[in-house]
C-alpha atoms as a PDB file:
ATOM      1  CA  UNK A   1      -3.351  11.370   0.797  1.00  0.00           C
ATOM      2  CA  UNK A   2      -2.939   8.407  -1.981  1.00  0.00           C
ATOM      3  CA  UNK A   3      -0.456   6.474  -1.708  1.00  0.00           C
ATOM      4  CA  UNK A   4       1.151   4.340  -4.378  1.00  0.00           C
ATOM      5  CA  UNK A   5       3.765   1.702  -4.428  1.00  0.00           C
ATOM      6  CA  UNK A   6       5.154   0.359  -7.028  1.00  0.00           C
ATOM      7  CA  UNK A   7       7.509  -2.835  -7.955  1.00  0.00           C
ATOM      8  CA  UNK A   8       9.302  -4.585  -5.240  1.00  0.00           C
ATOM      9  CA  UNK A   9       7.468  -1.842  -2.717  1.00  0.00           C
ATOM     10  CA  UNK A  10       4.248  -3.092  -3.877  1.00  0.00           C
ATOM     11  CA  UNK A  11       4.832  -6.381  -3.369  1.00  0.00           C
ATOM     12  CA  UNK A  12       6.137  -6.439   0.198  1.00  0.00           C
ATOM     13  CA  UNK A  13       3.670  -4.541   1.342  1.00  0.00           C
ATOM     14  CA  UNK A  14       0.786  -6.458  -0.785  1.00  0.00           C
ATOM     15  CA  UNK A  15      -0.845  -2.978  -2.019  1.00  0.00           C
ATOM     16  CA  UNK A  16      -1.105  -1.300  -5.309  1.00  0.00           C
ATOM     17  CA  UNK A  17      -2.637   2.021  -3.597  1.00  0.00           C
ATOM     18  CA  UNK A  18      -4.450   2.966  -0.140  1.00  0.00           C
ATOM     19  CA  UNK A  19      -5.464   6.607   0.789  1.00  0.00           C
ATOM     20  CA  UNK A  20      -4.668   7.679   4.325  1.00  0.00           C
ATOM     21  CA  UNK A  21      -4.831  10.171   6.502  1.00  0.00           C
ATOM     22  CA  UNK A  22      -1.835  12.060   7.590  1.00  0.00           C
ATOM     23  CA  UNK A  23      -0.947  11.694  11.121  1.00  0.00           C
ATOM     24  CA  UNK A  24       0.223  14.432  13.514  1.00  0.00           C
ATOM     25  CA  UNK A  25       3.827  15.541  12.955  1.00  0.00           C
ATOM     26  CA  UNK A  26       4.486  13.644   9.647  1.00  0.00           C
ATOM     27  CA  UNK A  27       5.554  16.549   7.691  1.00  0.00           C
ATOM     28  CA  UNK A  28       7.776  15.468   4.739  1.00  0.00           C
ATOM     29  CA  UNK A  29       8.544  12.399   3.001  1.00  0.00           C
ATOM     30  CA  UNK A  30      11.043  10.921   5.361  1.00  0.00           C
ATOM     31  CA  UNK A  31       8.503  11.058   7.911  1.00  0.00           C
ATOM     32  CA  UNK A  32       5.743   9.410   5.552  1.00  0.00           C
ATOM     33  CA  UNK A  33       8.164   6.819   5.109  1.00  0.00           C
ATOM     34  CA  UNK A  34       8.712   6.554   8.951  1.00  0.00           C
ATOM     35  CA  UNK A  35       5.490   6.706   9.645  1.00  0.00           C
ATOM     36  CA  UNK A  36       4.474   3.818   7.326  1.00  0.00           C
ATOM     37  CA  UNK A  37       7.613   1.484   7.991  1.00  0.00           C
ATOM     38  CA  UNK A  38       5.440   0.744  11.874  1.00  0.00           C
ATOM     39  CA  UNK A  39       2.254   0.016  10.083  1.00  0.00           C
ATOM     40  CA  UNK A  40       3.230  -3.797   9.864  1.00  0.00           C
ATOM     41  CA  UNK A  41       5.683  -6.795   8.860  1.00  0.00           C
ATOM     42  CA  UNK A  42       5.168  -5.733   5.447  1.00  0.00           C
ATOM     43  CA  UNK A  43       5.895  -2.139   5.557  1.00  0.00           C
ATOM     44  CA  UNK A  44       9.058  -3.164   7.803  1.00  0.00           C
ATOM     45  CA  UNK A  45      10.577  -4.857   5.148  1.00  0.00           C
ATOM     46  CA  UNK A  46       9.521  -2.114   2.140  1.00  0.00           C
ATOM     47  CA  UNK A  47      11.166   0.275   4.088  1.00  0.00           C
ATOM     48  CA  UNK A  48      13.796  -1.137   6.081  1.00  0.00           C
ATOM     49  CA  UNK A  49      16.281   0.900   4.135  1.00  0.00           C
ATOM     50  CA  UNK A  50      14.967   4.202   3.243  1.00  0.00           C
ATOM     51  CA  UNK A  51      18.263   5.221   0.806  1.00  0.00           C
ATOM     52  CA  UNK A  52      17.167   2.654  -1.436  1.00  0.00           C
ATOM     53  CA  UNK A  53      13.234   3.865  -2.070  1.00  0.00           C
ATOM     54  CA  UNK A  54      12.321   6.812  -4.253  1.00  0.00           C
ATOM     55  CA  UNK A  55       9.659   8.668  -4.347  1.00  0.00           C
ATOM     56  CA  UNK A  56       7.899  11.604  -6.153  1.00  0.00           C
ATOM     57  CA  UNK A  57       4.942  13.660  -5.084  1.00  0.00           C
ATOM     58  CA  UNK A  58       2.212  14.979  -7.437  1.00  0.00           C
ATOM     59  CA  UNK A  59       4.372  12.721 -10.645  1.00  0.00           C
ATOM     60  CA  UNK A  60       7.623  14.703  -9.425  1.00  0.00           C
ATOM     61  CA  UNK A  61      10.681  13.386  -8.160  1.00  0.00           C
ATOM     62  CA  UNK A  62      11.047  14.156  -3.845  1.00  0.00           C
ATOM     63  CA  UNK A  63      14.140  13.815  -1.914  1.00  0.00           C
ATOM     64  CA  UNK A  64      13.227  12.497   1.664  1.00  0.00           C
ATOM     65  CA  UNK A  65      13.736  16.241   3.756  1.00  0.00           C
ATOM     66  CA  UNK A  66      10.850  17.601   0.937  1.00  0.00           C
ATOM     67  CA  UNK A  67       7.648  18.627   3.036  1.00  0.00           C
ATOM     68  CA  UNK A  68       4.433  17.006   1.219  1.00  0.00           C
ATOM     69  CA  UNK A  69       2.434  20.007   2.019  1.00  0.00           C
ATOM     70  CA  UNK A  70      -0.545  20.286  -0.440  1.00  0.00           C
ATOM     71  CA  UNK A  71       0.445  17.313  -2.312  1.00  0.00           C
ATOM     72  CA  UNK A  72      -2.218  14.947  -2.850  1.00  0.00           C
ATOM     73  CA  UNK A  73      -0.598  11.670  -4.001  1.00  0.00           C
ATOM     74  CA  UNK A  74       2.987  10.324  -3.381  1.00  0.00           C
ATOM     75  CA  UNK A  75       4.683   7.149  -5.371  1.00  0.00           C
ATOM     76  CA  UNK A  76       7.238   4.726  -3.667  1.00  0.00           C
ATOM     77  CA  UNK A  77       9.406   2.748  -5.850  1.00  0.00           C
ATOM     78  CA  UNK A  78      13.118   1.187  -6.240  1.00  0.00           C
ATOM     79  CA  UNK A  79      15.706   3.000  -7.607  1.00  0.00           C
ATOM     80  CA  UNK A  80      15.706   2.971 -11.484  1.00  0.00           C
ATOM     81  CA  UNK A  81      17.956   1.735 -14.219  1.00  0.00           C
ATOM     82  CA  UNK A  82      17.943   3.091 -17.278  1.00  0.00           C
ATOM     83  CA  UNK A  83      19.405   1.621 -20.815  1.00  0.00           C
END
């Protein structure tokens, strides 16, 4: 799956993009987010709070309990602001 991060995500971890491969039992996008929070010091920080990161699969909005089933790329980012 390709992963993107975006804005302050991006920069905490120090990635634009990286493709990985799913791991056993990580089923939805809470569990991507889990799953990639462990991967280092990083990751720790981008996700130490999981209500404050979006993301969408496939260009569409998620909420964390939505499976990632076929989906081929997900997005992490901050909340938005709009004006």
């Amino acid at each position: 799956m390709k992963i993107l991060y975006f804005a302050w995500v991006r920069e905490r971890i120090g990635l634009e993009a990286e493709e990985i491969a799913l791991p056993e039992g990580v089923s939805t996008v809470a569990d991507l987010a889990a799953f990639l929070k462990t991967r280092g010091e990083g990751y720790a920080h981008a996700f130490e709070n999981p209500r404050v990161v979006r993301a969408a699969l496939d260009r569409r909005h998620a909420r964390p309990d939505t499976p990632l089933g076929a989906a081929r790329e997900i997005a992490f980012f901050p909340p938005m602001t709009g004006g």
